[in-house]
Protein backbone atom coordinates (compact mmCIF):
# COMPACT_ATOMS: atom_id res chain seq x y z
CA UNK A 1 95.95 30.80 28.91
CA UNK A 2 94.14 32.12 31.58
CA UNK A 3 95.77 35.59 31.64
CA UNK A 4 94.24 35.93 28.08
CA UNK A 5 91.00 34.49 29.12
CA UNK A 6 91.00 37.02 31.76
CA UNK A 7 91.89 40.01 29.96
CA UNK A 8 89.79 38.62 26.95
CA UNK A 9 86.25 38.22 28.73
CA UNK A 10 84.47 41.80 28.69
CA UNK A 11 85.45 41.48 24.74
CA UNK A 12 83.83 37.85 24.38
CA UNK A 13 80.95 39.19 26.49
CA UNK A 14 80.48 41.86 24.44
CA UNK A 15 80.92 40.19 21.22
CA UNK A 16 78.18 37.41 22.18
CA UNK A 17 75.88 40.43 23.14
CA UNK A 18 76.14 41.72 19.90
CA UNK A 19 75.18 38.33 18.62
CA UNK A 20 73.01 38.05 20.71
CA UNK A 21 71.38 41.70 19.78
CA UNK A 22 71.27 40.27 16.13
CA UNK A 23 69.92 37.00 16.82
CA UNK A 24 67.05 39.02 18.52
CA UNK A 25 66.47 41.13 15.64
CA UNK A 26 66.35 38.39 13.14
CA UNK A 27 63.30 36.71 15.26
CA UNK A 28 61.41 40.16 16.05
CA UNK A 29 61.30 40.25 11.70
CA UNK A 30 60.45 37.18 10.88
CA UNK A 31 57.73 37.05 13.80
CA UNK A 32 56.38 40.35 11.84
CA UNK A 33 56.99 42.11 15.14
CA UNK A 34 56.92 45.07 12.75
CA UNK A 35 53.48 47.65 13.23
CA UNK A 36 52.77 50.22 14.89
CA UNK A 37 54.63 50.60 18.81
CA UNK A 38 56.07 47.03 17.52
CA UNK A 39 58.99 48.43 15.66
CA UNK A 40 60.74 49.73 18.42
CA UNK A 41 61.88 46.46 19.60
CA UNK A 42 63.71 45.47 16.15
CA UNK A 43 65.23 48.73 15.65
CA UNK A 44 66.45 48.66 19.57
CA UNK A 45 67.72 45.43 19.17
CA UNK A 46 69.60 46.65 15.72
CA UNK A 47 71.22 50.01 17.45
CA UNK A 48 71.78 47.61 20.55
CA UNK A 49 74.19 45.67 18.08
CA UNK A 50 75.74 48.29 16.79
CA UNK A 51 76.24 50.40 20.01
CA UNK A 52 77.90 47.17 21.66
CA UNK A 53 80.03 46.65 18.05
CA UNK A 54 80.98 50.33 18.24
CA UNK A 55 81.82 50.21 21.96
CA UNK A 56 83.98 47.07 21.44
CA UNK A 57 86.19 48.77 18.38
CA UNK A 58 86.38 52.17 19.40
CA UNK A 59 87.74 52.81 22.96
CA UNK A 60 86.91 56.49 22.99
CA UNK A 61 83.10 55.30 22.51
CA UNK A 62 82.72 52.83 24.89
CA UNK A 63 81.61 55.30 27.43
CA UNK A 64 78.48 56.54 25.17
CA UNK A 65 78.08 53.27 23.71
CA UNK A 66 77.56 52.20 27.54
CA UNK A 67 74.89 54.97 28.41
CA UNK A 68 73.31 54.39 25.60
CA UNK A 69 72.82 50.53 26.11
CA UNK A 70 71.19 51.27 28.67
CA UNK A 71 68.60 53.07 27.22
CA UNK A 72 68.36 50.64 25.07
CA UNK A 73 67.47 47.89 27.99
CA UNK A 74 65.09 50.82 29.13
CA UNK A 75 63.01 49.75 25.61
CA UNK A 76 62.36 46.73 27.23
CA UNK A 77 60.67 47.42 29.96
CA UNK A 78 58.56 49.63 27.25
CA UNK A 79 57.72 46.32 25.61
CA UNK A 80 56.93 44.61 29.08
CA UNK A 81 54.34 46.90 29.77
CA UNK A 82 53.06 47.00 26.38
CA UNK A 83 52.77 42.83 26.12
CA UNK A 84 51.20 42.66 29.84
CA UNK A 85 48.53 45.13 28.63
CA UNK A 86 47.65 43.18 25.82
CA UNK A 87 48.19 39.75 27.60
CA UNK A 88 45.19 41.60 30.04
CA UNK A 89 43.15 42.82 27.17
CA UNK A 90 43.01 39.55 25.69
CA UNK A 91 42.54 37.36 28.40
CA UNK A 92 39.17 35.06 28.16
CA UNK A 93 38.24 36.37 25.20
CA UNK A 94 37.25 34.00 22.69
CA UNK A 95 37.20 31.05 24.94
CA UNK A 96 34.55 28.94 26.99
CA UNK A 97 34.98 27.24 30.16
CA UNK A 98 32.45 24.92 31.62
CA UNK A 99 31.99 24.69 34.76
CA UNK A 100 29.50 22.16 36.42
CA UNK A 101 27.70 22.50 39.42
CA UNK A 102 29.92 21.20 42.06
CA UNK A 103 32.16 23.79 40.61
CA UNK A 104 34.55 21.69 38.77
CA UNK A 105 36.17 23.61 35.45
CA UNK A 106 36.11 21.53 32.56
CA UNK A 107 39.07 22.76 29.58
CA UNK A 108 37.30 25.77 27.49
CA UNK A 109 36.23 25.24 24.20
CA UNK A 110 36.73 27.57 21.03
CA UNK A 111 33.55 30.09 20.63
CA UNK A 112 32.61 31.30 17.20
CA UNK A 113 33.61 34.55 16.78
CA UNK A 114 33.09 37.54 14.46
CA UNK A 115 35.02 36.33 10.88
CA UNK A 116 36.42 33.10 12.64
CA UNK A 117 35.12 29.49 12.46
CA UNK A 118 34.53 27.00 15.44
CA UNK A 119 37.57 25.05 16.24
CA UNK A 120 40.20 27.46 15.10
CA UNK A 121 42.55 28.54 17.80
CA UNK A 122 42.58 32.21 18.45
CA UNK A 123 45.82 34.11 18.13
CA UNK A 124 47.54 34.04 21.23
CA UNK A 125 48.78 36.85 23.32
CA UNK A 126 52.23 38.15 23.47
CA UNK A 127 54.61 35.96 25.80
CA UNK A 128 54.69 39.26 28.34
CA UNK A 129 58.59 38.23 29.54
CA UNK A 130 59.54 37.93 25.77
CA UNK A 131 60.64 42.15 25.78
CA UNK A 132 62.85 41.75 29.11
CA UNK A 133 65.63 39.95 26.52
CA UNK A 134 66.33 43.69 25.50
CA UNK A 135 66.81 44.48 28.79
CA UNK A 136 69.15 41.77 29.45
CA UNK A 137 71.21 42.55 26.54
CA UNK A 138 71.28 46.14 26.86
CA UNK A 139 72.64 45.51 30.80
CA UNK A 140 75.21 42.98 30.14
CA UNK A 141 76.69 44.89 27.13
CA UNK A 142 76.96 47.69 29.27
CA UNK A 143 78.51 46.10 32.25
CA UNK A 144 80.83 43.97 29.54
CA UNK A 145 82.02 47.60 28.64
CA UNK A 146 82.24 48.81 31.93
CA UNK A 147 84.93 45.90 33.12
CA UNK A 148 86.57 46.38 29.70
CA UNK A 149 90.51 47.61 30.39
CA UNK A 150 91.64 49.70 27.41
């Protein structure tokens, strides 16, 4: 039994990459993580499936499929960059903090805003770690086809 395990594990990896590649892409669509710079992350995760699928059931691929799962975790770090800028962009905005005079911050406070009523939560900002899941996926599909005997 542990033979097979042995010579079994890059292809489980692999397989629960590509699951994991699709589970990714079902939450970037129904988050509506779909406008604009925003659609690269569903369609990486979706080729990041499929390259990991095709690297799995076609030996003579598994080489390409690896490079190009790479790239894939490369998209990524595109998505880090683009969720810190926004995280930075939207920082304070839409939010009051009292302070007192000893210096003592009090929790902030909704402030009306342009279209938006007092009390309502503003939308938040992107979790900025939430791209580096590409990353992950595309490395460890790539090393699970790297280890991967023929």
């Amino acid at each position: 039994m542990g033979e097979l395990l042995e010579k079994r594990f890059p292809d489980l990896v692999a397989l629960l990459v590509a699951l994991g590649f699709l589970t990714l892409l079902a939450e970037l669509l129904l988050t509506g993580h779909t406008e604009g710079l925003q659609v690269l992350a569903p369609v990486a995760a979706g080729v990041g499936a499929g390259l990991t699928a095709l690297g799995l059931l076609v030996p003579r691929l598994r080489l390409s499929s690896l490079a190009a799962l790479l790239l894939v975790g490369a998209t990524g770090l595109v998505g880090l960059v683009v969720h810190l800028e926004e995280s930075l962009e939207g920082a304070g905005m839409g939010w009051v903090q009292t302070v007192d005079e000893e210096g003592d911050a009090y929790p902030g406070y909704p402030q009306e805003a342009e279209g938006g009523q007092a009390g309502e939560e503003p939308e938040g900002n992107p979790p900025p770690l939430a791209p580096l899941s590409l990353s992950g996926l595309g490395l460890l599909g790539a090393l699970a086809l790297y280890v991967k005997r023929p």
